[in-house]
PDB file of N, CA and C in Angstrom:
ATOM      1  N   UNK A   1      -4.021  28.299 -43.899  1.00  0.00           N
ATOM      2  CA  UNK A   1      -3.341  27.255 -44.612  1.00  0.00           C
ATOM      3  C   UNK A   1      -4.302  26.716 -45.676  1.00  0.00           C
ATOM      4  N   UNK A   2      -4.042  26.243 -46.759  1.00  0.00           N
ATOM      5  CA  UNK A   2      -4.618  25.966 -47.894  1.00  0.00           C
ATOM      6  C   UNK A   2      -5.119  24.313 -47.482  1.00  0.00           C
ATOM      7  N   UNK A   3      -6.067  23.903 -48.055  1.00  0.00           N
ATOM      8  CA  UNK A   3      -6.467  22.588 -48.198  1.00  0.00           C
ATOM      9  C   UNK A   3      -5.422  21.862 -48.785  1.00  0.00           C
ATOM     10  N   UNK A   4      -5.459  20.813 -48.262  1.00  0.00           N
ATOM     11  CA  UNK A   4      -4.451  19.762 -49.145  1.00  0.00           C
ATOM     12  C   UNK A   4      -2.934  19.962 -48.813  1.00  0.00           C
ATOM     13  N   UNK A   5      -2.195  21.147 -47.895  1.00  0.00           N
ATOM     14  CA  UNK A   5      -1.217  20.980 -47.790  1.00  0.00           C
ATOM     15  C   UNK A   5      -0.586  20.785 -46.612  1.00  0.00           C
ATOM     16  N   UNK A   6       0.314  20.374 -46.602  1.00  0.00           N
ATOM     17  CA  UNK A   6       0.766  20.013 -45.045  1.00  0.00           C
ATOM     18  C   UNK A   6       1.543  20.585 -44.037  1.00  0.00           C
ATOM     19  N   UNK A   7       0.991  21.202 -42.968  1.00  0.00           N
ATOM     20  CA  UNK A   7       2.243  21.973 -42.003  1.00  0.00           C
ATOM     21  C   UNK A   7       3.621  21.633 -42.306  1.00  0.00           C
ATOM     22  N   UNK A   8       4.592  22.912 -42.129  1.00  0.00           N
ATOM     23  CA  UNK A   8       5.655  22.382 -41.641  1.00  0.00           C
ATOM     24  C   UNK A   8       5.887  21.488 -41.240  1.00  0.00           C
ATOM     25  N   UNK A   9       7.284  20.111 -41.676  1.00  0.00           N
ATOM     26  CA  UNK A   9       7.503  19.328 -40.799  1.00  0.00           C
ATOM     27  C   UNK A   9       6.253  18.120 -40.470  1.00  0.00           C
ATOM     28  N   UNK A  10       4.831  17.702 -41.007  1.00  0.00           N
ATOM     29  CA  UNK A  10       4.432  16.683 -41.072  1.00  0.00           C
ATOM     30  C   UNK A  10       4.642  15.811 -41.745  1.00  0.00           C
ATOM     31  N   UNK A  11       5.346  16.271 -43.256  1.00  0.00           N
ATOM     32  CA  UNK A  11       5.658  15.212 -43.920  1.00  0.00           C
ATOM     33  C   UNK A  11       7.241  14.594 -43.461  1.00  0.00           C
ATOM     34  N   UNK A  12       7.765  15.120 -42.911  1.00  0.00           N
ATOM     35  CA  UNK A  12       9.053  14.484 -41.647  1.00  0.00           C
ATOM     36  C   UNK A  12       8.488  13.271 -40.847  1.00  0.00           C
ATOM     37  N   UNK A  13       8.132  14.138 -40.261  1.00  0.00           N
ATOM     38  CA  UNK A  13       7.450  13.100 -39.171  1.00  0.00           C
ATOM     39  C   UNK A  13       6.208  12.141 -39.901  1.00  0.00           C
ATOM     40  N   UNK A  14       5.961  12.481 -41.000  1.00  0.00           N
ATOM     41  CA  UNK A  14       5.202  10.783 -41.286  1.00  0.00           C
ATOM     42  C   UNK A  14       6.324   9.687 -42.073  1.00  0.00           C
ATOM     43  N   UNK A  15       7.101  10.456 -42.490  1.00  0.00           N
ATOM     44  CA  UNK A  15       8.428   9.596 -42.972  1.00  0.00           C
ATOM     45  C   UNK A  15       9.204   8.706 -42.323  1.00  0.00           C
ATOM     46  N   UNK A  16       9.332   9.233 -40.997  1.00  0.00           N
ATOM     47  CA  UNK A  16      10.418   8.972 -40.313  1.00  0.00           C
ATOM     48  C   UNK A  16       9.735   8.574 -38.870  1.00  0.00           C
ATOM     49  N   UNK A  17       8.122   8.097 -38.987  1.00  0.00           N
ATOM     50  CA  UNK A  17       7.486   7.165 -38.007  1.00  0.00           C
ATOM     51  C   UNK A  17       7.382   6.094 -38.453  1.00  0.00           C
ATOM     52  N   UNK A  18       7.460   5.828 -40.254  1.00  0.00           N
ATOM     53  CA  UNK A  18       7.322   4.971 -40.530  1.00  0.00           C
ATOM     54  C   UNK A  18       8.303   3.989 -41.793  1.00  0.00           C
ATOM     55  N   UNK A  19       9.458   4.511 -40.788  1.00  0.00           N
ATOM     56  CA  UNK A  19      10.854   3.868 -41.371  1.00  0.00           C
ATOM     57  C   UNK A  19      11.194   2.779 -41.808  1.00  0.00           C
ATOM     58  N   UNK A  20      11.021   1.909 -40.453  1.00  0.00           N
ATOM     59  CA  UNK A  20      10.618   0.618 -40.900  1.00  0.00           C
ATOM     60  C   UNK A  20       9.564  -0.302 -41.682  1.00  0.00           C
ATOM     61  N   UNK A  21       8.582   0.147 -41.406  1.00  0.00           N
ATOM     62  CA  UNK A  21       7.544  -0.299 -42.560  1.00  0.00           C
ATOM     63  C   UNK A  21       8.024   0.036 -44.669  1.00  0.00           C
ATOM     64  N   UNK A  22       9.024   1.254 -44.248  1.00  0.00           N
ATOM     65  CA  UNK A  22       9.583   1.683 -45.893  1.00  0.00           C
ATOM     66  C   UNK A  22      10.769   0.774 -45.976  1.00  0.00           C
ATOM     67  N   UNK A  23      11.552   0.544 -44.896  1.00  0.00           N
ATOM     68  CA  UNK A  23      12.428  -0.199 -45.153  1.00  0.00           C
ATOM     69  C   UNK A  23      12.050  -2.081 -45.650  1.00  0.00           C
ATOM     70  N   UNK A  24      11.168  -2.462 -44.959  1.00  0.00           N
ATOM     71  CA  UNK A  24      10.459  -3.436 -44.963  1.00  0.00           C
ATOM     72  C   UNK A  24       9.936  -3.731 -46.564  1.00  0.00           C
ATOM     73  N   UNK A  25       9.355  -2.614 -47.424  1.00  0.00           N
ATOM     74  CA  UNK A  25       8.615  -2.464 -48.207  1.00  0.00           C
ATOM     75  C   UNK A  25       9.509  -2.510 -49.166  1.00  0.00           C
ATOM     76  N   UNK A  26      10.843  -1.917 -49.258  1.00  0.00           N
ATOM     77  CA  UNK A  26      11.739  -1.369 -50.075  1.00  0.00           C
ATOM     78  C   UNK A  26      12.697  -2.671 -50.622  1.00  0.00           C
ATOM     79  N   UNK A  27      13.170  -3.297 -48.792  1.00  0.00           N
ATOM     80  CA  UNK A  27      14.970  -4.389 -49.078  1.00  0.00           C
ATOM     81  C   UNK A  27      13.845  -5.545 -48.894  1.00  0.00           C
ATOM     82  N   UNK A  28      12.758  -6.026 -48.227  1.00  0.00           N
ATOM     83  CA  UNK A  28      12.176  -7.920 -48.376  1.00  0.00           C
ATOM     84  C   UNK A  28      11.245  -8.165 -49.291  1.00  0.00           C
ATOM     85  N   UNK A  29      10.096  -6.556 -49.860  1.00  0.00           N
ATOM     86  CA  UNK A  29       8.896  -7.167 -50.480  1.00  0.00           C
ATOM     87  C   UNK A  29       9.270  -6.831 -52.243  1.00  0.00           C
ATOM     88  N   UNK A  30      10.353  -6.091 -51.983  1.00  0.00           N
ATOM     89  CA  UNK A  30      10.530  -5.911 -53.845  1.00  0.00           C
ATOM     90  C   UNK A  30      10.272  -4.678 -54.135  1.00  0.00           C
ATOM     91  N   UNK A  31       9.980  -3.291 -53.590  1.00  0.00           N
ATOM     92  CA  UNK A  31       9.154  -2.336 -54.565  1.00  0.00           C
ATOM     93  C   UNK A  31      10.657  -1.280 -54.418  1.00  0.00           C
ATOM     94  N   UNK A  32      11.411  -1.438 -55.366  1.00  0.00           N
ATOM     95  CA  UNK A  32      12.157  -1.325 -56.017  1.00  0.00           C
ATOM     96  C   UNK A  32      12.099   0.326 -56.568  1.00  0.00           C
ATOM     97  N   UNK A  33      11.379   0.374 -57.352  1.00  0.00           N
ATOM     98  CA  UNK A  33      10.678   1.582 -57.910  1.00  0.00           C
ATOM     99  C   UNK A  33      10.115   2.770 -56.546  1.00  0.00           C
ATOM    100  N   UNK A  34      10.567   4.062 -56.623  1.00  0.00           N
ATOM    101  CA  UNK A  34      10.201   4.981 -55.455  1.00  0.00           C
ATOM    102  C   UNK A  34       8.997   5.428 -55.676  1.00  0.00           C
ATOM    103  N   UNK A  35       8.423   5.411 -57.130  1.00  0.00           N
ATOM    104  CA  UNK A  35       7.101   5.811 -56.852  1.00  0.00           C
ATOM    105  C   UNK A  35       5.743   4.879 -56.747  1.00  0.00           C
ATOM    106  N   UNK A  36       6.624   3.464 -57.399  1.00  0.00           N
ATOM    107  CA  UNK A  36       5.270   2.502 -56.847  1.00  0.00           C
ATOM    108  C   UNK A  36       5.588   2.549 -54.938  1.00  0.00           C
ATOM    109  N   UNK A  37       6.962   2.281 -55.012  1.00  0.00           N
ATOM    110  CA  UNK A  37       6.585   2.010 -53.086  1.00  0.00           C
ATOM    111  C   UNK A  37       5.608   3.567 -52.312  1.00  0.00           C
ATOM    112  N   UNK A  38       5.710   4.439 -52.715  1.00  0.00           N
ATOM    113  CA  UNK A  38       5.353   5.833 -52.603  1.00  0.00           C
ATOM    114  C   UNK A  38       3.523   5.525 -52.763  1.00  0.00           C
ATOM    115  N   UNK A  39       3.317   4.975 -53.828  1.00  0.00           N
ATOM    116  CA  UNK A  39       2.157   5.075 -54.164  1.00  0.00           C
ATOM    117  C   UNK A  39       1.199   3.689 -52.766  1.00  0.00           C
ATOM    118  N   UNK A  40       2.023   2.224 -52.804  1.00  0.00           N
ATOM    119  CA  UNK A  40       1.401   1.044 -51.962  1.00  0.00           C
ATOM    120  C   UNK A  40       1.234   2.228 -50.560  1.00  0.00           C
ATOM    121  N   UNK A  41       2.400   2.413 -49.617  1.00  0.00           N
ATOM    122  CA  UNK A  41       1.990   3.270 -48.764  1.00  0.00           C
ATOM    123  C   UNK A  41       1.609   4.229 -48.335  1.00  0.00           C
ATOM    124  N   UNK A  42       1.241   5.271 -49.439  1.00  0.00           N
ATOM    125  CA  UNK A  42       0.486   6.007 -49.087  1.00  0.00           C
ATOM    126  C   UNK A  42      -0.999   5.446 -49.466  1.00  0.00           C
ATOM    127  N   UNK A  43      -1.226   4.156 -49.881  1.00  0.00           N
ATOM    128  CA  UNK A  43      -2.713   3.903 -49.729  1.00  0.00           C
ATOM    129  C   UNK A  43      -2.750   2.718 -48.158  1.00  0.00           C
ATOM    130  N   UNK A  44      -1.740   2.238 -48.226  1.00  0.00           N
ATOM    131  CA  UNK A  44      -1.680   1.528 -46.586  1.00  0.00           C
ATOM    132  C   UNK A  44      -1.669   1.919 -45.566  1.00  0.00           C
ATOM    133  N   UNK A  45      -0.612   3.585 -45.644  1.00  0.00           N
ATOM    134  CA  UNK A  45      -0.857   4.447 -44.162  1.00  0.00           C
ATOM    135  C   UNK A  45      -1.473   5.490 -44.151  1.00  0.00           C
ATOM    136  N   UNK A  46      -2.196   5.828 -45.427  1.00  0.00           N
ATOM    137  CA  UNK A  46      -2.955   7.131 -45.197  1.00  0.00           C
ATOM    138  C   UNK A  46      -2.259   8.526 -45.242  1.00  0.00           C
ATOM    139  N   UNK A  47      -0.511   8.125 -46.232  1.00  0.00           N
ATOM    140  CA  UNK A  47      -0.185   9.361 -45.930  1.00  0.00           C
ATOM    141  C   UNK A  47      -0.676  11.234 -46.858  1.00  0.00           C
ATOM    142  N   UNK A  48      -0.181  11.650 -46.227  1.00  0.00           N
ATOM    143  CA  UNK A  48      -0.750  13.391 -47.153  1.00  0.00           C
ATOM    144  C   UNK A  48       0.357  13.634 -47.627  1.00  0.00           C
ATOM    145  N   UNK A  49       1.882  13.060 -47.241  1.00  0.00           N
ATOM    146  CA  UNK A  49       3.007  13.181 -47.910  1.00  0.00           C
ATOM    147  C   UNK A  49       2.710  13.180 -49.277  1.00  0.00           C
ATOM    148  N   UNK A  50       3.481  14.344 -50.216  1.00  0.00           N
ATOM    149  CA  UNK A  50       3.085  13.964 -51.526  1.00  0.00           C
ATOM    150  C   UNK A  50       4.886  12.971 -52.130  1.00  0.00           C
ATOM    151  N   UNK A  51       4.271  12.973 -53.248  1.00  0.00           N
ATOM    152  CA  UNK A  51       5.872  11.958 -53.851  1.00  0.00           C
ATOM    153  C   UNK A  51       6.847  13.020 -53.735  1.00  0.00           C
ATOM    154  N   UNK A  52       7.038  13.817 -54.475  1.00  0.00           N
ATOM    155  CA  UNK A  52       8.310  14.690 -54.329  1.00  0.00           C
ATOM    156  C   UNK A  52       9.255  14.853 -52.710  1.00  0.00           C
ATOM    157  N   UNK A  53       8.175  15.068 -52.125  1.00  0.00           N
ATOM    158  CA  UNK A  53       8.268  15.449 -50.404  1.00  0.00           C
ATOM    159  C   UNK A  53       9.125  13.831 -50.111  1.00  0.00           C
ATOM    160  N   UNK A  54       8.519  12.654 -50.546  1.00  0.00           N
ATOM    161  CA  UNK A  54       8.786  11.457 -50.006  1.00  0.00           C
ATOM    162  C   UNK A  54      10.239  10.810 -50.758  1.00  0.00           C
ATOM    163  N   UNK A  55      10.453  11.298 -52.349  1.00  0.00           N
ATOM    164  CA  UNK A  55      11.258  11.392 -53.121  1.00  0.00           C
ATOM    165  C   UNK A  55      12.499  11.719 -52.081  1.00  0.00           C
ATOM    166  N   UNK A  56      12.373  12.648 -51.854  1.00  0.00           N
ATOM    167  CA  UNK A  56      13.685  13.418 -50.887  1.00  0.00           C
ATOM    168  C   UNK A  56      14.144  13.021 -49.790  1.00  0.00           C
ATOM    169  N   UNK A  57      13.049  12.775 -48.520  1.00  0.00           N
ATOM    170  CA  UNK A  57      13.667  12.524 -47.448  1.00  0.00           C
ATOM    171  C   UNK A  57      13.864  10.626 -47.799  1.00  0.00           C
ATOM    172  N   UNK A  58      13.533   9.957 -48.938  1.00  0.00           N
ATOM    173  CA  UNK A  58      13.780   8.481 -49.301  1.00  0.00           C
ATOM    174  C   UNK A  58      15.398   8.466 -49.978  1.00  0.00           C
ATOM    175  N   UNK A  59      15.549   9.525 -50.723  1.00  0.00           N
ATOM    176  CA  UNK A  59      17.302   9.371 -50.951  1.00  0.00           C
ATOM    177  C   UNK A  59      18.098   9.912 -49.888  1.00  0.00           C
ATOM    178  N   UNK A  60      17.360  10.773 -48.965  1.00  0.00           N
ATOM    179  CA  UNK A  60      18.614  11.471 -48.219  1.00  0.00           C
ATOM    180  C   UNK A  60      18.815  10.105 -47.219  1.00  0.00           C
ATOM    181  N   UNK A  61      17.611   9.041 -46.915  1.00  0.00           N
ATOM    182  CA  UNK A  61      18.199   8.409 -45.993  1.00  0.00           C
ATOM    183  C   UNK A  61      19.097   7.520 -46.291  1.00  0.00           C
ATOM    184  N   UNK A  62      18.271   6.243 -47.679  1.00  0.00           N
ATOM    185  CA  UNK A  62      19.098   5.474 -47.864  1.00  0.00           C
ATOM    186  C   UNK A  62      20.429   5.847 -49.131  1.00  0.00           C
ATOM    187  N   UNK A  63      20.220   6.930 -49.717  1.00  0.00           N
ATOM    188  CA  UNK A  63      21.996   7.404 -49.864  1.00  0.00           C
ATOM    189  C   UNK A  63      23.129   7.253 -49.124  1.00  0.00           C
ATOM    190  N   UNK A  64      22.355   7.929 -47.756  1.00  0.00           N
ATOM    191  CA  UNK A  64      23.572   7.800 -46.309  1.00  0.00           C
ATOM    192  C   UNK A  64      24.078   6.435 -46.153  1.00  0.00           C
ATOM    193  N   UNK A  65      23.184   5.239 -45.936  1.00  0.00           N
ATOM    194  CA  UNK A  65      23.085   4.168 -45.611  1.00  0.00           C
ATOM    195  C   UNK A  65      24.295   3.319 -46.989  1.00  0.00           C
ATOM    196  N   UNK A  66      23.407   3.628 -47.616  1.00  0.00           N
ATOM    197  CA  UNK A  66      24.550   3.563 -49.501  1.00  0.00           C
ATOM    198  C   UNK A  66      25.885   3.448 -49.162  1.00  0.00           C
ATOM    199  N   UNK A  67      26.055   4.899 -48.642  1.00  0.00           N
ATOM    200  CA  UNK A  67      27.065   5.441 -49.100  1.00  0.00           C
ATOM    201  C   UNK A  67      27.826   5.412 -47.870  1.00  0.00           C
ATOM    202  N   UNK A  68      27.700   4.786 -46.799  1.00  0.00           N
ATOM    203  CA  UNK A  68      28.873   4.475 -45.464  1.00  0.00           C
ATOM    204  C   UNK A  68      28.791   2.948 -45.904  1.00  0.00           C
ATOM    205  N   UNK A  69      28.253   2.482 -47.050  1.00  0.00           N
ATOM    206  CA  UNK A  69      29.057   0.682 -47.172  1.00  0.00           C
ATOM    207  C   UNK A  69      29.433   1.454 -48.128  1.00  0.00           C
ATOM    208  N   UNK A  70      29.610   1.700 -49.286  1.00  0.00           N
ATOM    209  CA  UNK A  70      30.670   1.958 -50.521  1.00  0.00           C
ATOM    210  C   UNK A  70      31.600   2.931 -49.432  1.00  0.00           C
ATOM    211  N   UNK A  71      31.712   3.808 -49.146  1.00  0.00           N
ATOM    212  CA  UNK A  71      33.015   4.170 -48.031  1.00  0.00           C
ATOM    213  C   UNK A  71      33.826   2.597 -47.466  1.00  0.00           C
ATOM    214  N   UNK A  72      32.649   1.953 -46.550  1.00  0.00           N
ATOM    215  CA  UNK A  72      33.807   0.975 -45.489  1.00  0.00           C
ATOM    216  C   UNK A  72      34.256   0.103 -47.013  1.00  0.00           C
ATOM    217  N   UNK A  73      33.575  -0.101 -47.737  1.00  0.00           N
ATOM    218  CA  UNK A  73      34.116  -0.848 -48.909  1.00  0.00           C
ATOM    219  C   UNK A  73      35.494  -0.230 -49.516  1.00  0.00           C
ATOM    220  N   UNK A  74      35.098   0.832 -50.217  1.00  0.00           N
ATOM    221  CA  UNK A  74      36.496   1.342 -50.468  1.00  0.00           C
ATOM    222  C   UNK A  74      38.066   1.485 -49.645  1.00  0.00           C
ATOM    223  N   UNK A  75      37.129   1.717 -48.056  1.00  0.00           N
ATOM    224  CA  UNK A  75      39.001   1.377 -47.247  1.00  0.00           C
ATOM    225  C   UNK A  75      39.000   0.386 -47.281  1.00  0.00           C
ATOM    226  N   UNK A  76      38.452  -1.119 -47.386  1.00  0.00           N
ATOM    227  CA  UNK A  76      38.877  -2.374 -47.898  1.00  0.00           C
ATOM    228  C   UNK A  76      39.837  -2.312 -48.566  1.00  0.00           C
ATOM    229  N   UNK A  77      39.256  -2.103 -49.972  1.00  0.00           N
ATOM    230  CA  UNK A  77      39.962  -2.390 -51.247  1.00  0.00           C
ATOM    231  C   UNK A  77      40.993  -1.539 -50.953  1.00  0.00           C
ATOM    232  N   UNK A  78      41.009  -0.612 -50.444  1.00  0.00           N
ATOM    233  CA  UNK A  78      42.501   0.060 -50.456  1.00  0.00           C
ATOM    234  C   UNK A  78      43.374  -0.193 -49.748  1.00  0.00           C
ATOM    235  N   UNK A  79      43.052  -0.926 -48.729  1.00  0.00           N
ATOM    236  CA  UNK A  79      43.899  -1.713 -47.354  1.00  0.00           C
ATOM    237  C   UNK A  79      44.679  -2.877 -48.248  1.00  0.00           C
ATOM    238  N   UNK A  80      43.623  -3.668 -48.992  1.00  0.00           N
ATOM    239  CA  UNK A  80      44.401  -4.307 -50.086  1.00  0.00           C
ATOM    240  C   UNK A  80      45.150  -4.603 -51.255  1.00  0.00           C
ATOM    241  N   UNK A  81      45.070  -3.237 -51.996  1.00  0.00           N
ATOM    242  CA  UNK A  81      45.624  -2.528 -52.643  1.00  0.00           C
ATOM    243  C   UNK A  81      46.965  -1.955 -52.222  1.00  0.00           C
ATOM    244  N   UNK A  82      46.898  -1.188 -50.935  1.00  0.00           N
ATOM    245  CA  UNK A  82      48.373  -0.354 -50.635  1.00  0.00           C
ATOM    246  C   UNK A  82      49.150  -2.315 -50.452  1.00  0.00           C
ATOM    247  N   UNK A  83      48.656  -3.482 -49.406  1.00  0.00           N
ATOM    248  CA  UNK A  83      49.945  -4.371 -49.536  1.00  0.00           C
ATOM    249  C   UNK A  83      50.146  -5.011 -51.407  1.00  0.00           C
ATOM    250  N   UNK A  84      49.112  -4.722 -51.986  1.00  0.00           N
ATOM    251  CA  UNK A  84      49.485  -5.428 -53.223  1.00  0.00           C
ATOM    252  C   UNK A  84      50.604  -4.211 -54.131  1.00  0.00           C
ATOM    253  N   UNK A  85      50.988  -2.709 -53.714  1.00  0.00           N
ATOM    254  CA  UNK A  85      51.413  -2.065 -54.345  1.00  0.00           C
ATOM    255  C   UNK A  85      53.632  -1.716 -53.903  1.00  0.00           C
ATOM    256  N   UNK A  86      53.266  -2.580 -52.519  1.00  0.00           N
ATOM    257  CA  UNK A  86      54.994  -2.888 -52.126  1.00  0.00           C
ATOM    258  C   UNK A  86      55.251  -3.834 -53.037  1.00  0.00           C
ATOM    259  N   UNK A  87      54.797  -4.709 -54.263  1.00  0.00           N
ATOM    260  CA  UNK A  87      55.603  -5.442 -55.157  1.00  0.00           C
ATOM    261  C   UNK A  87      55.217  -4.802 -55.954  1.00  0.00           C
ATOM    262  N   UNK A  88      54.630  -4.010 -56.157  1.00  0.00           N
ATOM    263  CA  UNK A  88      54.637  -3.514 -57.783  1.00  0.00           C
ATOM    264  C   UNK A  88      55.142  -2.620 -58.390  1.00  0.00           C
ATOM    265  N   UNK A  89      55.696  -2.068 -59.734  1.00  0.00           N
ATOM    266  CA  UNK A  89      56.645  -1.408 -59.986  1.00  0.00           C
ATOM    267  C   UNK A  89      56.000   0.309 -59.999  1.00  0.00           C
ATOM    268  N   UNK A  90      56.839   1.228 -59.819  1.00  0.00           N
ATOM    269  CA  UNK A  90      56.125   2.760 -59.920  1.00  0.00           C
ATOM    270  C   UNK A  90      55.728   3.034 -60.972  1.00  0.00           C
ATOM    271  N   UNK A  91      54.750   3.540 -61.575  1.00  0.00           N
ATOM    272  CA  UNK A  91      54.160   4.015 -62.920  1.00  0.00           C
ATOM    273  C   UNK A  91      54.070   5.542 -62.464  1.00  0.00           C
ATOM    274  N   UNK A  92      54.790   6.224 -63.034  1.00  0.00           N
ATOM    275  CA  UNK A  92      54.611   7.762 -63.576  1.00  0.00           C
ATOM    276  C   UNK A  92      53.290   8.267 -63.726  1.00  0.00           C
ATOM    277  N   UNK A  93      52.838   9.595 -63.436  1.00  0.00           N
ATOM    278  CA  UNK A  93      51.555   9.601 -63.561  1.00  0.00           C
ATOM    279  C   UNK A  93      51.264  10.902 -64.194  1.00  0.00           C
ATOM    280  N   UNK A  94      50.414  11.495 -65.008  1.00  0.00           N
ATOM    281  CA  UNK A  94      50.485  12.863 -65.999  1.00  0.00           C
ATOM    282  C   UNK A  94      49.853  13.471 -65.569  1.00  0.00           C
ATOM    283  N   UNK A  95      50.173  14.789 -65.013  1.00  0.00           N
ATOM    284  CA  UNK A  95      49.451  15.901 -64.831  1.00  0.00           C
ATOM    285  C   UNK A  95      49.049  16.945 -65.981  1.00  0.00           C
ATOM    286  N   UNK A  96      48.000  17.781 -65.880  1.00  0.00           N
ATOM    287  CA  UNK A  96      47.702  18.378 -66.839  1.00  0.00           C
ATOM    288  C   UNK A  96      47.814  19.849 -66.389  1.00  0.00           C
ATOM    289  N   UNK A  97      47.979  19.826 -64.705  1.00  0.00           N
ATOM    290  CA  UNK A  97      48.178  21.522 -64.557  1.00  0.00           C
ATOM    291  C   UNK A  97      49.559  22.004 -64.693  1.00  0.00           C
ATOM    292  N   UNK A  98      50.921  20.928 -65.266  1.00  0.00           N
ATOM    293  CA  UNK A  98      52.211  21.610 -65.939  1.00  0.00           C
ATOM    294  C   UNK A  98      51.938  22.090 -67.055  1.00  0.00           C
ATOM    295  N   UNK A  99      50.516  22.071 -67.929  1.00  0.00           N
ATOM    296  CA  UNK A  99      50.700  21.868 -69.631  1.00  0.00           C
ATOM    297  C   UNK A  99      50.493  23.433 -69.145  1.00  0.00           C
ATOM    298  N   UNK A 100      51.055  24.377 -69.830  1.00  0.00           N
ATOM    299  CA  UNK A 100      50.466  25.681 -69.786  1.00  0.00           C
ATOM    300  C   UNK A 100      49.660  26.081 -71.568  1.00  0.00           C
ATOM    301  N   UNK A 101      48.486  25.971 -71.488  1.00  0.00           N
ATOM    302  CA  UNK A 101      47.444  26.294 -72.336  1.00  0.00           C
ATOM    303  C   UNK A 101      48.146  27.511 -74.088  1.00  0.00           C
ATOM    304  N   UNK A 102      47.746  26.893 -74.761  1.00  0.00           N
ATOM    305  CA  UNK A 102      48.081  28.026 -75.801  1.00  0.00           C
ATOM    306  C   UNK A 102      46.926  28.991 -75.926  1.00  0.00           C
ATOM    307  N   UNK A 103      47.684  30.581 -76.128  1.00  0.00           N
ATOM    308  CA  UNK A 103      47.291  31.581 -76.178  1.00  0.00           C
ATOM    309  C   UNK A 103      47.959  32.419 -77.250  1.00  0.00           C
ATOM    310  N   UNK A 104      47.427  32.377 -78.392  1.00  0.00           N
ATOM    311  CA  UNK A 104      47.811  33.051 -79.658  1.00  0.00           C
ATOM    312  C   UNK A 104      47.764  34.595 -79.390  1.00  0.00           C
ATOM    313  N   UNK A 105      46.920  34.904 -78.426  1.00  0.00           N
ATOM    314  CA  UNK A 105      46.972  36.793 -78.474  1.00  0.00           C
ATOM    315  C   UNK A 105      48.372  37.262 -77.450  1.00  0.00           C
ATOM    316  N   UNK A 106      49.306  36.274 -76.665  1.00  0.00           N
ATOM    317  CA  UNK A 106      50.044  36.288 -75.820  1.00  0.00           C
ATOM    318  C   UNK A 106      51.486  35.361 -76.312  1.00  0.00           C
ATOM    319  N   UNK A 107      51.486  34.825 -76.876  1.00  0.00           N
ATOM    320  CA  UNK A 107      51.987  34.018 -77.341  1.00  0.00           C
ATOM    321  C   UNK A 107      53.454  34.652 -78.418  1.00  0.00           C
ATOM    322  N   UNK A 108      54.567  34.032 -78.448  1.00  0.00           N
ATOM    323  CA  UNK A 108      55.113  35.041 -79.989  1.00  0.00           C
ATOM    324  C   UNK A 108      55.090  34.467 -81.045  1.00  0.00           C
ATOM    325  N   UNK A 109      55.062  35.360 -82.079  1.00  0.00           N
ATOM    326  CA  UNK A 109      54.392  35.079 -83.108  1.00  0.00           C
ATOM    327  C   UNK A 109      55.997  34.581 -84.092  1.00  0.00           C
ATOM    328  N   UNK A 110      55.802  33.595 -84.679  1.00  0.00           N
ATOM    329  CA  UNK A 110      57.186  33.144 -85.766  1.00  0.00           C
ATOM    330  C   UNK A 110      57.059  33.915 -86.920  1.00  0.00           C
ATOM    331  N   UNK A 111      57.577  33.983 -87.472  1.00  0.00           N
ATOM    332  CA  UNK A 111      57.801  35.400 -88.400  1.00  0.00           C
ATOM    333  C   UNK A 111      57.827  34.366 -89.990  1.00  0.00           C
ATOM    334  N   UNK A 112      58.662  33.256 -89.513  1.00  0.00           N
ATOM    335  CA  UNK A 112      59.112  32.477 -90.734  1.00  0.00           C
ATOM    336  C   UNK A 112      57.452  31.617 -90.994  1.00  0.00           C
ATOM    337  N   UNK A 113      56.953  31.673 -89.949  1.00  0.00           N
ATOM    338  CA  UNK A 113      56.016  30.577 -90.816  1.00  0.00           C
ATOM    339  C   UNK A 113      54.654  31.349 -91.024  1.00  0.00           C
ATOM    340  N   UNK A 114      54.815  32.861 -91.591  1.00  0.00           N
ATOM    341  CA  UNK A 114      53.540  33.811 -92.172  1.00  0.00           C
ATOM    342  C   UNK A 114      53.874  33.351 -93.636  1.00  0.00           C
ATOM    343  N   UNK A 115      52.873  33.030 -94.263  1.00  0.00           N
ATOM    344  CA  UNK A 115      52.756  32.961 -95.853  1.00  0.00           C
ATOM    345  C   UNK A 115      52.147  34.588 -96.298  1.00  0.00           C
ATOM    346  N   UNK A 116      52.918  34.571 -97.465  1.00  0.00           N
ATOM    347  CA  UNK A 116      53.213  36.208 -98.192  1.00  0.00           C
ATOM    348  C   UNK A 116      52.888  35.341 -99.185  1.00  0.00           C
TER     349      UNK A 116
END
């Protein structure tokens, strides 16, 4: 193994021993930015994680986290939406896969509108 790089799976497990301390660091003290918080703890815990490595498993978690409140949010709004839509009137809505596309090599050709 080369100097400087890290087994399989250590940079996991230094991520995800120290969850709370990122979470801590991230939603009460402000570091906002992934590569300053990246940079404070890896001089606070000593990690060998590099940024990219920390980049990744830092969106895959709190994306998830993200993204099951914008979910429960959205069946909200739509719970409130479907009773606000029994008074409201139907609006028609346009599809674009009836338009069938023009094709001049398939197409017939008008005879009257060739200029001679």
């Amino acid at each position: 193994m080369a100097s400087g790089k890290m087994a399989v799976g250590e940079a996991v497990i230094e991520f995800y021993a120290s969850l709370d301390t990122i979470k801590d660091y991230y939603e009460n003290r402000g570091y906002r930015k992934i590569s300053l918080l990246h940079k404070a703890l890896k001089e606070k815990l000593g990690w060998k994680m590099g940024y990219d490595t920390f980049r990744y498993h830092f969106n895959k978690e709190f994306k998830k986290s993200k993204n099951s409140s914008k979910e429960q949010s959205n069946k909200n709004s739509e719970a409130s939406s479907s009773k606000k839509k029994a008074h409201e009137p139907i609006i028609a809505t346009f599809s674009m896969s009836d338009i069938k596309p023009y094709n001049p090599h398939t197409s017939p050709i008008d005879e009257s509108r060739i200029l001679r």
